[in-house]
Protein backbone atom coordinates (compact mmCIF):
# COMPACT_ATOMS: atom_id res chain seq x y z
CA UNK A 1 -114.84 1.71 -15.23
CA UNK A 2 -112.53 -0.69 -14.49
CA UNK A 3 -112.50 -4.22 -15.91
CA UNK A 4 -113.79 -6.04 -13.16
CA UNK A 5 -116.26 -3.76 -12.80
CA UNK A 6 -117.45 -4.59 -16.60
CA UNK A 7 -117.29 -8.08 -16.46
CA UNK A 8 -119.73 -7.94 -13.44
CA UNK A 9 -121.99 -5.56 -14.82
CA UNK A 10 -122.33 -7.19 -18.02
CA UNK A 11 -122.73 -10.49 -15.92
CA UNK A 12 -125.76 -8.95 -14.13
CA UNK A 13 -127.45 -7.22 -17.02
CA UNK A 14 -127.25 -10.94 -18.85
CA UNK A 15 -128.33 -12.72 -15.81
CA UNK A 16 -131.71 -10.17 -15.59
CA UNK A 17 -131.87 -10.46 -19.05
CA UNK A 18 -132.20 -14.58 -18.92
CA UNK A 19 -134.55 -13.83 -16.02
CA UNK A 20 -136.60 -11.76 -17.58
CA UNK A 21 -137.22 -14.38 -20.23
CA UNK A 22 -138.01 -16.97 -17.96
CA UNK A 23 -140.38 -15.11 -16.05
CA UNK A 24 -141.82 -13.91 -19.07
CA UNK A 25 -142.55 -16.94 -20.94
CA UNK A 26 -143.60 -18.75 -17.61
CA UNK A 27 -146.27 -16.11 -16.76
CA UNK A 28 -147.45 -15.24 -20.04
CA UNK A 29 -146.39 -11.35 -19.09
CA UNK A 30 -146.19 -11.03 -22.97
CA UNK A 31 -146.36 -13.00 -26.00
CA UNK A 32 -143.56 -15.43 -26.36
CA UNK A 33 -141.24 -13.68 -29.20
CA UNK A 34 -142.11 -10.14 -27.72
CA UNK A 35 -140.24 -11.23 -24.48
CA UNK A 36 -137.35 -12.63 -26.58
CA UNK A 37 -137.28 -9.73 -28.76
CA UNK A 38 -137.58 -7.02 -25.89
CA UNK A 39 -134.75 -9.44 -23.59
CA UNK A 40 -132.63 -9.11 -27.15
CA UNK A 41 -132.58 -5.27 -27.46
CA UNK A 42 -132.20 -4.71 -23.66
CA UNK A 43 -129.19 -7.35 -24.01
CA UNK A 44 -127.60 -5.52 -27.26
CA UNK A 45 -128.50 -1.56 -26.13
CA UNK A 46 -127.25 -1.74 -22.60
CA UNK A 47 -124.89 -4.33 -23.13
CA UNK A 48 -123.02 -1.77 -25.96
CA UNK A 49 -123.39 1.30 -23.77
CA UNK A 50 -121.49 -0.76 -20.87
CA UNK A 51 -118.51 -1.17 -23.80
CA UNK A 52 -118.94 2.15 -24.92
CA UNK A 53 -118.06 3.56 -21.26
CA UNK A 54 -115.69 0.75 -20.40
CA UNK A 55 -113.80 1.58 -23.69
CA UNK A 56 -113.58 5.07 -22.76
CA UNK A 57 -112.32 4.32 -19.13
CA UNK A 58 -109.71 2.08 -21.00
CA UNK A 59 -108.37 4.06 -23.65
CA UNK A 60 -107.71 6.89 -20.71
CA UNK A 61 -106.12 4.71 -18.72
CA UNK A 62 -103.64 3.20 -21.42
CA UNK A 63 -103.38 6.67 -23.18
CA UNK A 64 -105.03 5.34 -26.17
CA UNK A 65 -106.27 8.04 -28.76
């Protein structure tokens, strides 16, 4: 995964995540600290498995361990 390609996916997943919220709260979907809480561990989970594989494309390209 290239750089660019991180920065703009981690971009979108925070912009959905942000979304999410909003929409949430507005429409009463859930309560309000269940959408915060479930916006959180989206954020944190898929936000740390986009560094996980961007690490991994990194430390191939620059020979890393």
């Amino acid at each position: 995964m290239s750089d660019k390609m991180f920065e703009w996916s981690l971009t979108g997943l925070t912009a959905l995540v942000i979304a999410w919220i909003v929409v949430g709260i507005v429409l009463h979907i859930l309560p309000v600290a269940a959408v915060v809480i479930i916006g959180l561990i989206v954020e944190i989970g898929l936000g740390g498995y986009l560094l996980h594989i961007w690490g991994k494309s990194y430390m191939e390209r620059t020979g890393g361990m």
